[in-house]
C-alpha atoms as a PDB file:
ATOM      1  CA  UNK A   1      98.704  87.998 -67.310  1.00  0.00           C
ATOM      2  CA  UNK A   2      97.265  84.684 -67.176  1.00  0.00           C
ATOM      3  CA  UNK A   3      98.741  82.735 -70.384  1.00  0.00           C
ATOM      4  CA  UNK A   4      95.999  81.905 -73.541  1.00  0.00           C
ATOM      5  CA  UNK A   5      95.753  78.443 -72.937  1.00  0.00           C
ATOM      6  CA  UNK A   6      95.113  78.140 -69.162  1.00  0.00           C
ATOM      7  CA  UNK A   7      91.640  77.020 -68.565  1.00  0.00           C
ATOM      8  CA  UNK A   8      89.582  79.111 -66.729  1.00  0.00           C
ATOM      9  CA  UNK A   9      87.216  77.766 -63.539  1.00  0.00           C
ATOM     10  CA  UNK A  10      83.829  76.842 -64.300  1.00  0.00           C
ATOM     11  CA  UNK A  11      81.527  78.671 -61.772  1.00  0.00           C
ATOM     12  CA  UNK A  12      78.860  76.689 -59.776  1.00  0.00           C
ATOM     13  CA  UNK A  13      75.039  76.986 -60.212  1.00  0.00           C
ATOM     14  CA  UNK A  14      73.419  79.629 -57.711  1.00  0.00           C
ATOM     15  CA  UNK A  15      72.212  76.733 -55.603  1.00  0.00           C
ATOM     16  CA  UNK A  16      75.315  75.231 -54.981  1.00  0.00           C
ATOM     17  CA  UNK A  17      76.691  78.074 -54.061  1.00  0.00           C
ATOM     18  CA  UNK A  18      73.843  79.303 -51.927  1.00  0.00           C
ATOM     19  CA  UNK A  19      74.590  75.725 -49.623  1.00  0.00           C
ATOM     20  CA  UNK A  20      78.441  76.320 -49.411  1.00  0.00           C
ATOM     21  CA  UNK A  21      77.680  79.378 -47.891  1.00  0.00           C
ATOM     22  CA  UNK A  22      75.501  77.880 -45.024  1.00  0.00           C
ATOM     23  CA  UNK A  23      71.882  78.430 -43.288  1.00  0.00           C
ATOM     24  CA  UNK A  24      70.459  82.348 -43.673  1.00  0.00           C
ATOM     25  CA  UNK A  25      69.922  84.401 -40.306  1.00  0.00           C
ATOM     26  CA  UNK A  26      66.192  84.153 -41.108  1.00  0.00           C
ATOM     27  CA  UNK A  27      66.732  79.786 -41.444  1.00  0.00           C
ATOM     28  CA  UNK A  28      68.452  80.015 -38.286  1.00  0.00           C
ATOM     29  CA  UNK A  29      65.816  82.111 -36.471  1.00  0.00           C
ATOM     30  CA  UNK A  30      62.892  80.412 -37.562  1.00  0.00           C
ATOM     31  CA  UNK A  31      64.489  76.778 -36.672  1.00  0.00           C
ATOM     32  CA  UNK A  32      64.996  78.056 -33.196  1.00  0.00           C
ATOM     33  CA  UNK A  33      61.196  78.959 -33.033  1.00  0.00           C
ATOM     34  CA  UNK A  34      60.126  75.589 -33.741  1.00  0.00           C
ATOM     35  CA  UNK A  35      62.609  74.437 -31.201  1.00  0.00           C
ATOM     36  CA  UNK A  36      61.113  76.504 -28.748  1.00  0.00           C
ATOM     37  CA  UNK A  37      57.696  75.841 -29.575  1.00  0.00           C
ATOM     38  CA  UNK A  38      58.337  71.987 -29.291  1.00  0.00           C
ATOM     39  CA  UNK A  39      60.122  72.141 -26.383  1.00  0.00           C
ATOM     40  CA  UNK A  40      57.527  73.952 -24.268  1.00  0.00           C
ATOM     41  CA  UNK A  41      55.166  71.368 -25.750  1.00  0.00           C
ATOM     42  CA  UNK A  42      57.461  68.659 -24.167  1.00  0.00           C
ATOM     43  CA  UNK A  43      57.850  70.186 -20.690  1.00  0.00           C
ATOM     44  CA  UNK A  44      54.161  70.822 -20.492  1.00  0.00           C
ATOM     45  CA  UNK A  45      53.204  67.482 -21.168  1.00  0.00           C
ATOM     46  CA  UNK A  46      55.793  66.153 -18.429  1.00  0.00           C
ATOM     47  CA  UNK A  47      54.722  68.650 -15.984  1.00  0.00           C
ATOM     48  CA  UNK A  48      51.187  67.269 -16.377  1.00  0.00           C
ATOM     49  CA  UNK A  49      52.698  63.913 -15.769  1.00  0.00           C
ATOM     50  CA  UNK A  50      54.330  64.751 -12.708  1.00  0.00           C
ATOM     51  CA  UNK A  51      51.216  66.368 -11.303  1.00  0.00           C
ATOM     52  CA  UNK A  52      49.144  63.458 -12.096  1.00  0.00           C
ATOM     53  CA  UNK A  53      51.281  61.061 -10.671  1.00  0.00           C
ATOM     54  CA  UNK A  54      51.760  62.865  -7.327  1.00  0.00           C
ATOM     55  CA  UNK A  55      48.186  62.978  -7.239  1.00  0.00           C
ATOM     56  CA  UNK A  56      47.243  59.772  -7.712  1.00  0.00           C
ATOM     57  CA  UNK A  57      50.093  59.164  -5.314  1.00  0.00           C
ATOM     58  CA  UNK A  58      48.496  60.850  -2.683  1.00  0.00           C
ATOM     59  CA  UNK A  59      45.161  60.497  -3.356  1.00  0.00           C
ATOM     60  CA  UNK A  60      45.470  56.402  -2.632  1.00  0.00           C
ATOM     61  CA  UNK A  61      47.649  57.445   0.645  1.00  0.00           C
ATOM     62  CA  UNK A  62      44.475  59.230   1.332  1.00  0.00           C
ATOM     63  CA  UNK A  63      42.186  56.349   0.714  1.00  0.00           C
ATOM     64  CA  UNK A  64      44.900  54.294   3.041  1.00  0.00           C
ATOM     65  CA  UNK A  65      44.402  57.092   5.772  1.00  0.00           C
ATOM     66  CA  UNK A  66      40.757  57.300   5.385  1.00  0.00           C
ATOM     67  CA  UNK A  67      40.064  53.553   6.004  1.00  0.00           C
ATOM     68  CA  UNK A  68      43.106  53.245   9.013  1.00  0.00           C
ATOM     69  CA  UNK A  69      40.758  56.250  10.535  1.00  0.00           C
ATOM     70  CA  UNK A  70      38.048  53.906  10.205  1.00  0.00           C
ATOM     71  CA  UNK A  71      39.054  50.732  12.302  1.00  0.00           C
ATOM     72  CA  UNK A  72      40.609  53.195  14.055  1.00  0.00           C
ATOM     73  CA  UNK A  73      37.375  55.375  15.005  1.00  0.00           C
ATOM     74  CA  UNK A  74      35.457  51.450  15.511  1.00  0.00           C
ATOM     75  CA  UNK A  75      37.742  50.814  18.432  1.00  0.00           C
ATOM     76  CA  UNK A  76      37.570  54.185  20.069  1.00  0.00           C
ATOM     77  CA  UNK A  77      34.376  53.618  20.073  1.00  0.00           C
ATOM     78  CA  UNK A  78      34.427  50.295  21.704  1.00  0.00           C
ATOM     79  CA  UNK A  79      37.018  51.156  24.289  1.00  0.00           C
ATOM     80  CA  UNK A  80      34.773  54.325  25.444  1.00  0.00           C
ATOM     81  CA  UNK A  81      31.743  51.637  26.413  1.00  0.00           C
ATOM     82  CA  UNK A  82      30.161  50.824  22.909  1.00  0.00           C
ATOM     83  CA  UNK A  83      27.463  52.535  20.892  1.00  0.00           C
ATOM     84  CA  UNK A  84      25.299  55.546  22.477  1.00  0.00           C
ATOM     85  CA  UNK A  85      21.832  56.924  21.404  1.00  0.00           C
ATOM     86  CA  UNK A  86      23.727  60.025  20.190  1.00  0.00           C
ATOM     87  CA  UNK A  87      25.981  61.018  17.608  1.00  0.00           C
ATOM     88  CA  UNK A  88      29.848  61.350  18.295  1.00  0.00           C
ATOM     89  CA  UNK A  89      32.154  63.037  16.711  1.00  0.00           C
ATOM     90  CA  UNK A  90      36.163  62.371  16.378  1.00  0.00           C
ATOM     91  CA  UNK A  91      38.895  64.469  14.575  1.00  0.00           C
ATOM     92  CA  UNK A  92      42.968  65.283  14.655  1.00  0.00           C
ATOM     93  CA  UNK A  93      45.292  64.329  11.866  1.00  0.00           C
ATOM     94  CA  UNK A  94      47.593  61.930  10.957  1.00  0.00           C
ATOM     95  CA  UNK A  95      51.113  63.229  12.103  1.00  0.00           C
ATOM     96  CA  UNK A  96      51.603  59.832  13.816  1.00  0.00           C
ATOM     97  CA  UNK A  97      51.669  58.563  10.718  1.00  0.00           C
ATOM     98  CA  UNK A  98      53.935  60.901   9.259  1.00  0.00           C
ATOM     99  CA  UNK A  99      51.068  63.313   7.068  1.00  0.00           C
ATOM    100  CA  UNK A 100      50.961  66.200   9.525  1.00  0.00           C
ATOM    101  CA  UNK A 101      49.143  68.000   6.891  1.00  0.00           C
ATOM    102  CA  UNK A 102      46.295  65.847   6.436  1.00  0.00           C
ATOM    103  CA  UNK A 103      43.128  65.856   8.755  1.00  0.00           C
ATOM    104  CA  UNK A 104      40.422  64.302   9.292  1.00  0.00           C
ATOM    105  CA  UNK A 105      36.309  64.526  10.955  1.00  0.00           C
ATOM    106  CA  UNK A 106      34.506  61.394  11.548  1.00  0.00           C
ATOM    107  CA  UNK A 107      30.956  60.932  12.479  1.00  0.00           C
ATOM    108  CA  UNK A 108      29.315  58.263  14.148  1.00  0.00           C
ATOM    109  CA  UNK A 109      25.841  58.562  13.081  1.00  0.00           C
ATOM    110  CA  UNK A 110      22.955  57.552  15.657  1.00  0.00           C
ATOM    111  CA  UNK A 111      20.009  56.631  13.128  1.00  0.00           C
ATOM    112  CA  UNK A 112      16.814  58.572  14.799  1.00  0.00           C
ATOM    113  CA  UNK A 113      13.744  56.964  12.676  1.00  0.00           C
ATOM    114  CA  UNK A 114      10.608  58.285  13.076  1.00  0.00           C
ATOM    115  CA  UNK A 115       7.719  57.482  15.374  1.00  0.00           C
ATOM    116  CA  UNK A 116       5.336  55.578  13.198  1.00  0.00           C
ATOM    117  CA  UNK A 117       2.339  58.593  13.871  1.00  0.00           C
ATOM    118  CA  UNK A 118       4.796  60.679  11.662  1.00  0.00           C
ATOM    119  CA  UNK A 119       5.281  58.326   9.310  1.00  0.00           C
ATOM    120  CA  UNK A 120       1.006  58.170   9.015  1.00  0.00           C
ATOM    121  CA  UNK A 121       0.902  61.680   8.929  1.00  0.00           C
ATOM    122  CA  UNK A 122       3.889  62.267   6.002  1.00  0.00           C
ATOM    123  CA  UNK A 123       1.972  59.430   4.223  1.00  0.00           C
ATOM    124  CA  UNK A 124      -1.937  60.772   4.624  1.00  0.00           C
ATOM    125  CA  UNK A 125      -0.511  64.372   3.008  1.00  0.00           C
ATOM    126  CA  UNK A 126       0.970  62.473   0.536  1.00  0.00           C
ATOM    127  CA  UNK A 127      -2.372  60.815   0.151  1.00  0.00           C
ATOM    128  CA  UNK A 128      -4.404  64.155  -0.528  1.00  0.00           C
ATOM    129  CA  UNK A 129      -1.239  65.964  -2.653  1.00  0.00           C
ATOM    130  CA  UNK A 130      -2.468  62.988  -4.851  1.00  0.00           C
ATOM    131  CA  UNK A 131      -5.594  63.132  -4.599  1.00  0.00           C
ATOM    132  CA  UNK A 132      -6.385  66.738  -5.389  1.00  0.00           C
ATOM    133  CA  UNK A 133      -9.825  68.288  -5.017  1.00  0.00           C
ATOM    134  CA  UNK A 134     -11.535  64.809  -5.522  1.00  0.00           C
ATOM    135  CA  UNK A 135     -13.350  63.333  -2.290  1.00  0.00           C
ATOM    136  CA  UNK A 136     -12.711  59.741  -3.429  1.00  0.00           C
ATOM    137  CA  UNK A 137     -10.890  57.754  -1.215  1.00  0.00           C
ATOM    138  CA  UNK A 138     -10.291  53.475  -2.046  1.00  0.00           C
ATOM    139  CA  UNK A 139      -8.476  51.915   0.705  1.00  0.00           C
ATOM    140  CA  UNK A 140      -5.547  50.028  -1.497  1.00  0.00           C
ATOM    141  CA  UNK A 141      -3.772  46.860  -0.497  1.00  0.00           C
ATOM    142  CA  UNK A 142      -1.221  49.331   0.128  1.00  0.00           C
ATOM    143  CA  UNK A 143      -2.490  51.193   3.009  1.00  0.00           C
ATOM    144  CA  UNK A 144      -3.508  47.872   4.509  1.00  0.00           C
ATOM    145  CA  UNK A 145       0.234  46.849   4.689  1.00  0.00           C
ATOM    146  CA  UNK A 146       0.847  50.442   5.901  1.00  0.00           C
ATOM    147  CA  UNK A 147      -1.375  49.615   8.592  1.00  0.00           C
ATOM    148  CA  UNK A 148       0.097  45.947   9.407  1.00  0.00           C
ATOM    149  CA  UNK A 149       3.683  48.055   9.236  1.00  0.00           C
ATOM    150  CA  UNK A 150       2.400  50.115  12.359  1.00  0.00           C
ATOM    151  CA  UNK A 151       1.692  46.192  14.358  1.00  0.00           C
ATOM    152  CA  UNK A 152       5.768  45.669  13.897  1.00  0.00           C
ATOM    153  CA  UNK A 153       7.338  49.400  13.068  1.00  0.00           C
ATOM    154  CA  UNK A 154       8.124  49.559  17.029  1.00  0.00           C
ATOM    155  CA  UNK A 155      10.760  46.600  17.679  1.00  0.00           C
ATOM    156  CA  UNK A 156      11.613  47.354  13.860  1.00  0.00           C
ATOM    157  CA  UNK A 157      12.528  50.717  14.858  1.00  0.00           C
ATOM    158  CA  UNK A 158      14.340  49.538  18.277  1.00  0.00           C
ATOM    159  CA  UNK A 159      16.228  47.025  16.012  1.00  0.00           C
ATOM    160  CA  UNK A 160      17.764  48.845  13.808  1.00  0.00           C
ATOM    161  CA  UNK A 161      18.686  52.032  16.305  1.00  0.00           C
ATOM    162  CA  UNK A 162      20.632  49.816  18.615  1.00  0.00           C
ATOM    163  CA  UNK A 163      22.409  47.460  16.256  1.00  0.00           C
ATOM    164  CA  UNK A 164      23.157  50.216  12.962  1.00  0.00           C
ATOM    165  CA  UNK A 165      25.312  52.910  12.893  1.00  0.00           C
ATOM    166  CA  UNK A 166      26.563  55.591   9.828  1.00  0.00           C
ATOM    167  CA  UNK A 167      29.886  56.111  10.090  1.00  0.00           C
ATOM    168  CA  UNK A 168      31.084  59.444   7.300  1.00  0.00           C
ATOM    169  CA  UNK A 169      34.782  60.034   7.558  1.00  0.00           C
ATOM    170  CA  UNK A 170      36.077  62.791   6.042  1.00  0.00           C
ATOM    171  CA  UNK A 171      40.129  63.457   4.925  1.00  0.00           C
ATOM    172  CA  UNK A 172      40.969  67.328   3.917  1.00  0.00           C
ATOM    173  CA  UNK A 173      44.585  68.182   2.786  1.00  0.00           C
ATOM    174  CA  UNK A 174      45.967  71.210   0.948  1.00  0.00           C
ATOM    175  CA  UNK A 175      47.131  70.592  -2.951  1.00  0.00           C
ATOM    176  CA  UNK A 176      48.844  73.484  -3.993  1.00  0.00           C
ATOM    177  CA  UNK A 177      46.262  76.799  -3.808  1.00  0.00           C
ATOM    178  CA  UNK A 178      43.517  74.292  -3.759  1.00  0.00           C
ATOM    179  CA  UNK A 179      41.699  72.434  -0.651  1.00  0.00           C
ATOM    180  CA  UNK A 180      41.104  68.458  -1.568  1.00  0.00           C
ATOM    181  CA  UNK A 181      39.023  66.140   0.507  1.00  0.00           C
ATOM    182  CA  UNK A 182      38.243  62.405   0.099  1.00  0.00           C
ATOM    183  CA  UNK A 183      34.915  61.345   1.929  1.00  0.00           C
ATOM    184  CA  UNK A 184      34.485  57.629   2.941  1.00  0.00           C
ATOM    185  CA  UNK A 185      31.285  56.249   4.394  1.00  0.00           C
ATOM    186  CA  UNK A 186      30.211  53.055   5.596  1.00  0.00           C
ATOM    187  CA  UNK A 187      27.716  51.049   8.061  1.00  0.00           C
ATOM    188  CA  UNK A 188      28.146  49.498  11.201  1.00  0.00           C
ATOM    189  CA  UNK A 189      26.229  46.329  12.032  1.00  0.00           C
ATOM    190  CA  UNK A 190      26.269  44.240  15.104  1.00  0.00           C
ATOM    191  CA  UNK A 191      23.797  41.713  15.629  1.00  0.00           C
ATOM    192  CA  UNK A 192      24.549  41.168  19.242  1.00  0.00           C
ATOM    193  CA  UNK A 193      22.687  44.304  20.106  1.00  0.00           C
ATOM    194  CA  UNK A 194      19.709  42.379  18.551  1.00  0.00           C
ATOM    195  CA  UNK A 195      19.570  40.130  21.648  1.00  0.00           C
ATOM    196  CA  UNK A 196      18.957  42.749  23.618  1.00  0.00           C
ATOM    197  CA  UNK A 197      15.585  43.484  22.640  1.00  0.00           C
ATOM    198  CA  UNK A 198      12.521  41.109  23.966  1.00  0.00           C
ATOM    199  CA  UNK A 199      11.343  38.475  21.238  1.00  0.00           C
ATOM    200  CA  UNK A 200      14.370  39.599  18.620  1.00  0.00           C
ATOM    201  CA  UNK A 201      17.445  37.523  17.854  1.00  0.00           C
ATOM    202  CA  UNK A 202      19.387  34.546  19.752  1.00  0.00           C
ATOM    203  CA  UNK A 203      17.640  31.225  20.199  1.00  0.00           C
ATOM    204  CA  UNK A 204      14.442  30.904  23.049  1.00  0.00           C
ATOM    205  CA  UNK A 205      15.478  30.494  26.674  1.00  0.00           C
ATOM    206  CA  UNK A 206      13.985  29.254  29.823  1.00  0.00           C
ATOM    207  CA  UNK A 207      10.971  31.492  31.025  1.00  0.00           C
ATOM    208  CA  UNK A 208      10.258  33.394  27.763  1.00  0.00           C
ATOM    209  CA  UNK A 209       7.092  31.482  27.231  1.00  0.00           C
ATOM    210  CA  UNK A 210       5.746  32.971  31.028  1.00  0.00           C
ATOM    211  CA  UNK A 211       3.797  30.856  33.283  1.00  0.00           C
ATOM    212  CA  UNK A 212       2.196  29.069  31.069  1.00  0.00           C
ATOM    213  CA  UNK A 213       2.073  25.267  31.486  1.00  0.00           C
ATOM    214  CA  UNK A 214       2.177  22.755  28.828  1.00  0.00           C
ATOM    215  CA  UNK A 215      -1.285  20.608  28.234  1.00  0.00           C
ATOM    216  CA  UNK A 216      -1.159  16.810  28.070  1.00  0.00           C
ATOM    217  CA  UNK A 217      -2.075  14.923  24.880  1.00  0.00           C
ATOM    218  CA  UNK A 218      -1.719  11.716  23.196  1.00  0.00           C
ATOM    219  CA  UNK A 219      -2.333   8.176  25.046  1.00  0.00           C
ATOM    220  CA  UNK A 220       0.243   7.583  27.976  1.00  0.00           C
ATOM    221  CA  UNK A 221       2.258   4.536  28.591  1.00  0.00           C
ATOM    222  CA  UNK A 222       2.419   4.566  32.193  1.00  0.00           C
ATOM    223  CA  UNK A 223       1.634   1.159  33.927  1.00  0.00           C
ATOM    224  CA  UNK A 224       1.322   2.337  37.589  1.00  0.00           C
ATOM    225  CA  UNK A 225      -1.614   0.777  40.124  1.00  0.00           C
ATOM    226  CA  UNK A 226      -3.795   3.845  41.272  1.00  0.00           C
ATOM    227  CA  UNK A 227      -6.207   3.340  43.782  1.00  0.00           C
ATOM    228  CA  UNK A 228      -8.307   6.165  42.949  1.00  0.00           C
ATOM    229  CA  UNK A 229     -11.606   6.541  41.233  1.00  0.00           C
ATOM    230  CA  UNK A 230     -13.414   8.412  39.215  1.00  0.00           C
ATOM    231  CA  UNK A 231     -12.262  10.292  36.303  1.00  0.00           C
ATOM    232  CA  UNK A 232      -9.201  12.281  36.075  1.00  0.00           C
ATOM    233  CA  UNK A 233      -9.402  15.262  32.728  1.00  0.00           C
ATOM    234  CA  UNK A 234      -6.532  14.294  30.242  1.00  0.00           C
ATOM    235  CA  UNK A 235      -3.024  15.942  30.981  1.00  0.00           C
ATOM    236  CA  UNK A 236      -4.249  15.705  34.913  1.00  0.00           C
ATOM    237  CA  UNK A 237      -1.502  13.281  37.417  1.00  0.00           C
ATOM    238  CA  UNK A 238      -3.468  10.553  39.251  1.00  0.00           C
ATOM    239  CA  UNK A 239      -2.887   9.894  42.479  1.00  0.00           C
ATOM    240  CA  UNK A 240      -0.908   7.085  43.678  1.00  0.00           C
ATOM    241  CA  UNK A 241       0.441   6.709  40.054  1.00  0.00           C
ATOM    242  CA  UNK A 242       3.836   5.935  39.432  1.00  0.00           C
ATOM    243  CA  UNK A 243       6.002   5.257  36.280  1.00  0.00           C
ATOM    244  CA  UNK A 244       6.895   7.423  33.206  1.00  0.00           C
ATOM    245  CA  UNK A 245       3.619   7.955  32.455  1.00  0.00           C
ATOM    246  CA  UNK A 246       2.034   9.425  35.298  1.00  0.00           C
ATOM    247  CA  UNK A 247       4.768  11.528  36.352  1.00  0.00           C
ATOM    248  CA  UNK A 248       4.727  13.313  32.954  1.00  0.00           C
ATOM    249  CA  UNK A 249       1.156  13.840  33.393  1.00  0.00           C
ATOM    250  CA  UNK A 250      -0.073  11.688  30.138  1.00  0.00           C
ATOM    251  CA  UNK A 251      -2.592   9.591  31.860  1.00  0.00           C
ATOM    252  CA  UNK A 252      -5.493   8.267  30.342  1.00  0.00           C
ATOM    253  CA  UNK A 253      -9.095   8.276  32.095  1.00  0.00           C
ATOM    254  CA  UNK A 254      -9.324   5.470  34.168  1.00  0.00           C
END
């Protein structure tokens, strides 16, 4: 038997003694369900990261690709004889350049304008779908530059068929379950095909003004001693002239 005067031990308030016995089953299992919860958070967000960055890795590969196919496409073009009045078509992939999984289609656009009776005849039912019912008709400053269009629309329309081309190239590559393509177009221009056509481009060469002969004007400084009478018409030679002026045909009446 414990003594009279030993002390006996205080006892501890419930919540002390609640802590000294440690974290519940139910503490434990719903700390592990936020940890769960915040950790599927985390690796969903970093997924997403990864997938974005691959994407926008490959998508500027792509753009890299495209525009190689590009210059690349330009020189086939050249080394097969130049520009056609027809549309051509190139495609194949990239496995040269290690992307065996990426193709491409590029089009060479001929640009076919119309003959300038269709363009009268798109723009007189235009003309009426305005006009309605009403037998009115003004002639506008408009239709008179239509008309002065129709004086030029032919060498206009030679111009830019020969020296313009559409080029649309088109890169396709599989992303998972899903089928991606990046589309790049651009025009071709080449003003040398502009000297091919009669009165367009390049400076004026011998023999493009005809037969035509140049008329004399202005006085004449020749100083030659014709023997010949009687009037000569301005710009004519006189006979038995000699000296600058008479052999450039500038003679005066004598």
């Amino acid at each position: 038997m414990t003594s009279p005067d030993t002390k006996r031990p205080r006892l501890r308030p419930p919540e002390q003694r609640y802590a000294a016995a440690g974290f519940t089953l139910l503490e434990v299992m719903i700390a592990m369900a936020v940890l769960a919860l915040s950790l599927t958070s985390m690796l969903t967000s970093q997924m997403a990261s990864l997938r974005a960055t691959r994407y926008a890795q490959t998508i500027t590969s792509v753009a890299f690709l495209a525009d190689y196919q590009l210059i690349e496409t330009e020189y086939i073009v050249r080394k097969e004889g130049g520009w056609v009045l027809e549309d051509k078509f190139y495609e194949g992939t990239f496995a040269d350049q290690g992307w065996p999984d990426v193709k491409y289609k590029c089009i060479v656009d001929f640009l076919k304008l119309p003959e300038f009776t269709e363009l009268r005849a798109a723009k007189d039912d235009t003309d009426r779908a305005n006009r309605g019912e009403s037998s009115m008709y003004y002639r506008s400053a408009a239709d008179q530059a239509f008309t002065a269009l129709g004086m030029v629309w032919t060498p206009v329309k030679q111009a830019i068929e020969r020296s313009i081309r559409k080029v649309k190239c088109t890169v396709k590559w599989r992303n998972g379950n899903l089928d991606e393509e990046f589309i790049v177009n651009t025009f071709w221009a080449d003003p040398e095909k502009l000297k091919q056509l009669p009165g367009l481009g390049g400076e004026a060469k011998e023999g493009d003004l005809g037969d035509e002969k140049p008329q004399g004007g202005g006085a004449g400084t020749g100083t030659g001693t014709g023997t010949g009478t009687g009037a000569q018409p301005a710009g004519g030679r006189q006979t038995g002239a000699t000296g600058p002026g008479a052999s450039m045909g500038m003679g005066g009446k004598r």
